[in-house]
N, C-alpha and C. Protein backbone atom coordinates (compact mmCIF):
# COMPACT_ATOMS: atom_id res chain seq x y z
N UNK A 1 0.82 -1.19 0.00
CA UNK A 1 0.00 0.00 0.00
C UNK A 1 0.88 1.26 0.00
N UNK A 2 2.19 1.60 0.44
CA UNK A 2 2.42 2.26 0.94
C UNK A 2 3.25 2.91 -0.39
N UNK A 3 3.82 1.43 -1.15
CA UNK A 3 4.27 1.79 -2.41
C UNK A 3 3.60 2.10 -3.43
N UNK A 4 2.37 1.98 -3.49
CA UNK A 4 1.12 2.64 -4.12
C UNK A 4 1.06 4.01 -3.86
N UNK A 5 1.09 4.46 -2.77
CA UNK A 5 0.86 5.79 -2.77
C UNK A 5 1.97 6.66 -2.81
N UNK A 6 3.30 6.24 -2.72
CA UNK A 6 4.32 6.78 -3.56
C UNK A 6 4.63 6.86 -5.14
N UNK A 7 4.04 6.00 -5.47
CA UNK A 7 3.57 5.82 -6.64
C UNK A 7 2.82 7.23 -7.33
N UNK A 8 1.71 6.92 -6.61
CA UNK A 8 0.37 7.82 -6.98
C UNK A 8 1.09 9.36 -6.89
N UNK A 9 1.87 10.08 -5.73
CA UNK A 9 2.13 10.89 -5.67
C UNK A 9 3.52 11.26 -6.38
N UNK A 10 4.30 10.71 -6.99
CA UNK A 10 5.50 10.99 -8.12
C UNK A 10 4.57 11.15 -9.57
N UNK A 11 3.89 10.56 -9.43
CA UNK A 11 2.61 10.63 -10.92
C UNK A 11 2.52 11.45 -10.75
N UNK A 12 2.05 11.97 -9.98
CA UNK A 12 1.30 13.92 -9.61
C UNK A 12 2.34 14.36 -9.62
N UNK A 13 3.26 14.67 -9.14
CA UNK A 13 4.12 15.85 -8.97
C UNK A 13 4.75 16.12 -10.47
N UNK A 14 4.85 14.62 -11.54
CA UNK A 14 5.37 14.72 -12.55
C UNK A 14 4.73 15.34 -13.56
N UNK A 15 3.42 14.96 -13.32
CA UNK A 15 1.97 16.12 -13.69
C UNK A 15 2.01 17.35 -14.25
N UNK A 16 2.73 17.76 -13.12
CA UNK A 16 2.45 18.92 -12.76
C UNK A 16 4.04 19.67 -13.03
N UNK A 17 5.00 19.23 -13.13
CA UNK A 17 6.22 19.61 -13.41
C UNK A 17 6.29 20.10 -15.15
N UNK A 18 5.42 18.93 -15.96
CA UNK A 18 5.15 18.89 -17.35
C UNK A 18 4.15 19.65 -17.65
N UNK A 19 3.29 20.77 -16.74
CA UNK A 19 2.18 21.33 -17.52
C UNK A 19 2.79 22.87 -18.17
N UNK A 20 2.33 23.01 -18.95
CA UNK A 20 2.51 24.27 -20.07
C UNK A 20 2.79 25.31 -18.99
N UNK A 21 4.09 25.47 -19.26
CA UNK A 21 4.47 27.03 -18.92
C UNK A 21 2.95 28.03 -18.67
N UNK A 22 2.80 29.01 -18.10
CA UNK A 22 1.98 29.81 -18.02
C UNK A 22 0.50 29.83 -18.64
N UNK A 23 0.58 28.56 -18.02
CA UNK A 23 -0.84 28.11 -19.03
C UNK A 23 -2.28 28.84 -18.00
N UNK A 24 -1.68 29.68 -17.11
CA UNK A 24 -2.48 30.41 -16.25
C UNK A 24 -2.80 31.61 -16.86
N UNK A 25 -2.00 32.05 -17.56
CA UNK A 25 -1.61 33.27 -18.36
C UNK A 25 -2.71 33.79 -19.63
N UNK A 26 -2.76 34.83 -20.06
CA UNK A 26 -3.58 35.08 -21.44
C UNK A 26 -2.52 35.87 -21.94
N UNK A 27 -1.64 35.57 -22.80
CA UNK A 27 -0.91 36.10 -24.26
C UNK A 27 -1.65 37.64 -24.49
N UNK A 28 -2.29 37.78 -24.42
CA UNK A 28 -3.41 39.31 -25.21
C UNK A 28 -3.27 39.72 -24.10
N UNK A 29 -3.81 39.93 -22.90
CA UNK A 29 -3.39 40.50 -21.71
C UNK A 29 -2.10 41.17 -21.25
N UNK A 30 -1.27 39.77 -21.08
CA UNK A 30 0.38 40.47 -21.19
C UNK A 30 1.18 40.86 -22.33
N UNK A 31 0.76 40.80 -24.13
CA UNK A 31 1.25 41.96 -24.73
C UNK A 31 0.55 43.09 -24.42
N UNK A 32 -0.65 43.68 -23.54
CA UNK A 32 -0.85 45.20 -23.37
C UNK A 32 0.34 45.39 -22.52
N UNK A 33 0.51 44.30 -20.81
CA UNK A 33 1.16 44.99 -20.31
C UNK A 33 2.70 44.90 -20.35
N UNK A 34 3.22 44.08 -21.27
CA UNK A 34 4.23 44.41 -22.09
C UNK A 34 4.54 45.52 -22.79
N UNK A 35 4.22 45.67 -23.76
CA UNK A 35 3.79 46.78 -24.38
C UNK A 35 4.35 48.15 -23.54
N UNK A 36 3.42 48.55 -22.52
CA UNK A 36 2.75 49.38 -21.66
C UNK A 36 4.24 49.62 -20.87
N UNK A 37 4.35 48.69 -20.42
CA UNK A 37 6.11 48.20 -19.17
C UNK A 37 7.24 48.39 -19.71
N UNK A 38 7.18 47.76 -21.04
CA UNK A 38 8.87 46.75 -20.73
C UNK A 38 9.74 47.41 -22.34
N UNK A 39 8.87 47.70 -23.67
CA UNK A 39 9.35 48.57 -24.58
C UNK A 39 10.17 49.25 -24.02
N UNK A 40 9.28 50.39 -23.86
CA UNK A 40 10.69 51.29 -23.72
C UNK A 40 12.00 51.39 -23.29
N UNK A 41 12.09 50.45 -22.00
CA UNK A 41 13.49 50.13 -21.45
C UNK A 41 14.41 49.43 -22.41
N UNK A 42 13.51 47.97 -22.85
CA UNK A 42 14.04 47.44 -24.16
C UNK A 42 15.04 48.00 -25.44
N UNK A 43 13.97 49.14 -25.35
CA UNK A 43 14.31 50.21 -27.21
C UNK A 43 15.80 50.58 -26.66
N UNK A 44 15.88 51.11 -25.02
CA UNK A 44 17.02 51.50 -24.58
C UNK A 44 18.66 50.79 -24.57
N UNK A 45 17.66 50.35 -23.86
CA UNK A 45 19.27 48.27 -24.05
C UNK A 45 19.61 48.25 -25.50
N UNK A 46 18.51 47.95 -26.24
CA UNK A 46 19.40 47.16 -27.60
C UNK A 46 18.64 47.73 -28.74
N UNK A 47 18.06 48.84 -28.70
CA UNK A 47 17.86 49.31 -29.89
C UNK A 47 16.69 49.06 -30.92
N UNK A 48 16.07 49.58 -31.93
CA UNK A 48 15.13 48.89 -32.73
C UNK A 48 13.57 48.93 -32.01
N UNK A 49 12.99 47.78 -32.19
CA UNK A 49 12.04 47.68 -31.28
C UNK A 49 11.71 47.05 -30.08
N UNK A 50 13.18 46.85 -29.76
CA UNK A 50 13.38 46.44 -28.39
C UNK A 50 12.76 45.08 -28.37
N UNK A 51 12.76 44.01 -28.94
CA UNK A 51 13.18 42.76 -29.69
C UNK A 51 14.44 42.34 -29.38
N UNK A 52 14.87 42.83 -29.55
CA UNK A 52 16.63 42.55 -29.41
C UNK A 52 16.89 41.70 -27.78
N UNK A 53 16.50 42.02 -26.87
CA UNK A 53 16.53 41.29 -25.90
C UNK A 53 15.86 39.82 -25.57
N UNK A 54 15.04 39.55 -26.51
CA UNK A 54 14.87 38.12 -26.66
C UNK A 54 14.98 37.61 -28.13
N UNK A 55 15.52 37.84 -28.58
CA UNK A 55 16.24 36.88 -30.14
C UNK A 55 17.78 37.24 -30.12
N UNK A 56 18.41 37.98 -28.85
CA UNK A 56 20.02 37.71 -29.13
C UNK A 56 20.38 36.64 -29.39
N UNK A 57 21.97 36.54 -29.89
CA UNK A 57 22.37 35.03 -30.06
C UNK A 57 22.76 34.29 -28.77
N UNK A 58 23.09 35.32 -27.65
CA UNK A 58 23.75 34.75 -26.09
C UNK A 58 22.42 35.32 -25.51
N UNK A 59 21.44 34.83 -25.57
CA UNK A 59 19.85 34.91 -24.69
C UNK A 59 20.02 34.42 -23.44
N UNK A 60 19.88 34.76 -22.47
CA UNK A 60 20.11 34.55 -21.20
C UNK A 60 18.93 33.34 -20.31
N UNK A 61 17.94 33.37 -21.24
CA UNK A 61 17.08 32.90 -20.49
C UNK A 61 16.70 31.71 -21.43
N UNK A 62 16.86 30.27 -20.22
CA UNK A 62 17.09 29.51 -21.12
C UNK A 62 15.37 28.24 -21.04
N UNK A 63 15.03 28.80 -19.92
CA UNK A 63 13.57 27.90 -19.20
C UNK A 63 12.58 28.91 -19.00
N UNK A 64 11.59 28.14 -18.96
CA UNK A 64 10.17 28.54 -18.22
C UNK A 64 10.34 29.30 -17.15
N UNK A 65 11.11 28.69 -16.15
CA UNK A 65 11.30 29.23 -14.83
C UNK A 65 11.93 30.37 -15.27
N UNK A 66 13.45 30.59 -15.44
CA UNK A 66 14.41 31.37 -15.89
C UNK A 66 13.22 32.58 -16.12
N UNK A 67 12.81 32.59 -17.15
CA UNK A 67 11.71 33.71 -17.94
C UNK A 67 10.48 34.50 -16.74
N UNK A 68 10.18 33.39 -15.97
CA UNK A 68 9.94 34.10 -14.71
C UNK A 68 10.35 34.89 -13.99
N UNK A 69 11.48 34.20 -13.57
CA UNK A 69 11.73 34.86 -12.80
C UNK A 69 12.51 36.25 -12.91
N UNK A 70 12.81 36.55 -14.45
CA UNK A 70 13.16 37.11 -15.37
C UNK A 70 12.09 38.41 -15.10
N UNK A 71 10.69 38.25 -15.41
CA UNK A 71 9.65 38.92 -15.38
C UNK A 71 9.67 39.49 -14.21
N UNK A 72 9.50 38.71 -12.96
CA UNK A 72 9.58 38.98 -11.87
C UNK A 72 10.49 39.90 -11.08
N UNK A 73 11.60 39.77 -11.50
CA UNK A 73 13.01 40.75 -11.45
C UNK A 73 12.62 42.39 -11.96
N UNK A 74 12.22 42.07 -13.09
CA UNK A 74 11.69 43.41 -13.90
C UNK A 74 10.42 44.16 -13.75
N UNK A 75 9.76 43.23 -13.29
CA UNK A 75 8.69 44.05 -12.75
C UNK A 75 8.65 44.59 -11.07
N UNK A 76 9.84 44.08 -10.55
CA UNK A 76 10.35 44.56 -9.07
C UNK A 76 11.16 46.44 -9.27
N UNK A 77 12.22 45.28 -10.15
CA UNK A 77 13.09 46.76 -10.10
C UNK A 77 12.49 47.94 -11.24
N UNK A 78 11.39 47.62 -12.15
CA UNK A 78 11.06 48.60 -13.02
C UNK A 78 10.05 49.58 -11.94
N UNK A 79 9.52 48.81 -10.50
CA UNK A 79 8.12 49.09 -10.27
C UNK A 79 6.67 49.48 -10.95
N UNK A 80 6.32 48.51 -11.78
CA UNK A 80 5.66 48.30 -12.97
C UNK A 80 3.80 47.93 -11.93
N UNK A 81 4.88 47.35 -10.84
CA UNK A 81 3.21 47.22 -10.17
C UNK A 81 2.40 46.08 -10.17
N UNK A 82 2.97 45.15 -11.17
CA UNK A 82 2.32 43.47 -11.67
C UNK A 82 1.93 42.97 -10.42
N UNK A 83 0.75 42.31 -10.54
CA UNK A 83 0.40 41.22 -9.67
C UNK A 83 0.59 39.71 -10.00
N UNK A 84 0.97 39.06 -9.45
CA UNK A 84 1.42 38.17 -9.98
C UNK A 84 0.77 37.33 -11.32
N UNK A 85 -0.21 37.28 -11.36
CA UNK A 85 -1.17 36.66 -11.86
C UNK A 85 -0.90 37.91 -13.46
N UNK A 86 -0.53 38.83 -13.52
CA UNK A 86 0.22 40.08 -14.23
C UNK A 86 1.47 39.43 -14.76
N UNK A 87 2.38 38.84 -14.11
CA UNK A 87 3.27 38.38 -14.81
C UNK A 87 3.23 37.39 -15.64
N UNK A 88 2.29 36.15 -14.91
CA UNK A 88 1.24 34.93 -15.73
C UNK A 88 1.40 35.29 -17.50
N UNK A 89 0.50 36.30 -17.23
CA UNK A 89 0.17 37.02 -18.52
C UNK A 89 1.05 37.53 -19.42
N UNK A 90 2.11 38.17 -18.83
CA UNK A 90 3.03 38.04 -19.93
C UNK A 90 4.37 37.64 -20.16
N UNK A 91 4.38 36.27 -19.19
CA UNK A 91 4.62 35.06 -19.24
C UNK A 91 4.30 34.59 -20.57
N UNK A 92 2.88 34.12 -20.53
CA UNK A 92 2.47 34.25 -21.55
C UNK A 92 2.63 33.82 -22.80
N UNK A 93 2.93 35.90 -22.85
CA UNK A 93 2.99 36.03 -24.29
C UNK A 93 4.28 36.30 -24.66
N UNK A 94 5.40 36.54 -23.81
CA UNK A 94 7.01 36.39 -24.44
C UNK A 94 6.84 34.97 -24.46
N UNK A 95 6.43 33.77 -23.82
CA UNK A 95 6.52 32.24 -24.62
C UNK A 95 5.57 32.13 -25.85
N UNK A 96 4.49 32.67 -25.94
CA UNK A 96 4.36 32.27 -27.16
C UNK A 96 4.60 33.03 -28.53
N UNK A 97 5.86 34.40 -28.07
CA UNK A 97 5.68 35.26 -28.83
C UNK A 97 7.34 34.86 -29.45
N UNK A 98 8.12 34.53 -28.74
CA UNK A 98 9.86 34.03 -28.68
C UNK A 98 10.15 33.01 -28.18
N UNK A 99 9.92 32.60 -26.96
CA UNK A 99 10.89 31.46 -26.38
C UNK A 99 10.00 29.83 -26.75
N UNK A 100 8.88 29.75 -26.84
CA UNK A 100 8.43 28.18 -27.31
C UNK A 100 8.68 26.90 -26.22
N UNK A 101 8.63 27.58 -24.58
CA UNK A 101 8.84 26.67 -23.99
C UNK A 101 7.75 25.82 -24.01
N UNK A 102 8.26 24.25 -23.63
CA UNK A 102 7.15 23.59 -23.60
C UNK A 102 6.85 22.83 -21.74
């Protein structure tokens, strides 16, 4: 029994390790507050349309997580104001807009 329910619970956790990046998230949501946030600093860094920070060739961010916590960083030190469930969102939409995590 006992190995049954170790069982049962590595199933789950593996579950849940494999579900879609920011699948909490709405893409349309977090390009407004993309958009709105994170451009302009972007245009600053690297120029153009501030693109440049996620299609370099030495991209820093290499996971799901990474990209979080990525967001999370930037929406601290930008004071942008996100609620978490804010970052979700454009979470998002930099994965489905550049990075293709799965």
């Amino acid at each position: 029994m006992k190995i049954l329910m170790v069982l049962f619970a590595t199933a789950m956790l593996s579950t849940s390790v494999h579900a879609a990046p920011f699948a909490k998230g709405d893409p349309k949501t977090g390009k407004t507050l993309h958009d709105k946030a994170c451009i302009s600093c972007h245009v600053n860094m690297f120029g153009g349309d501030g693109s440049g920070i996620y299609t370099r060739a030495d991209r820093k961010t290499k996971t799901a997580q990474q990209l979080a916590a990525r967001i999370s960083g930037c929406n601290a030190n930008t004071g942008a104001g996100w609620f978490p469930e804010d970052e979700a969102h454009v979470g998002a939409w930099l994965n489905q807009q550049y990075y293709k995590f799965k």
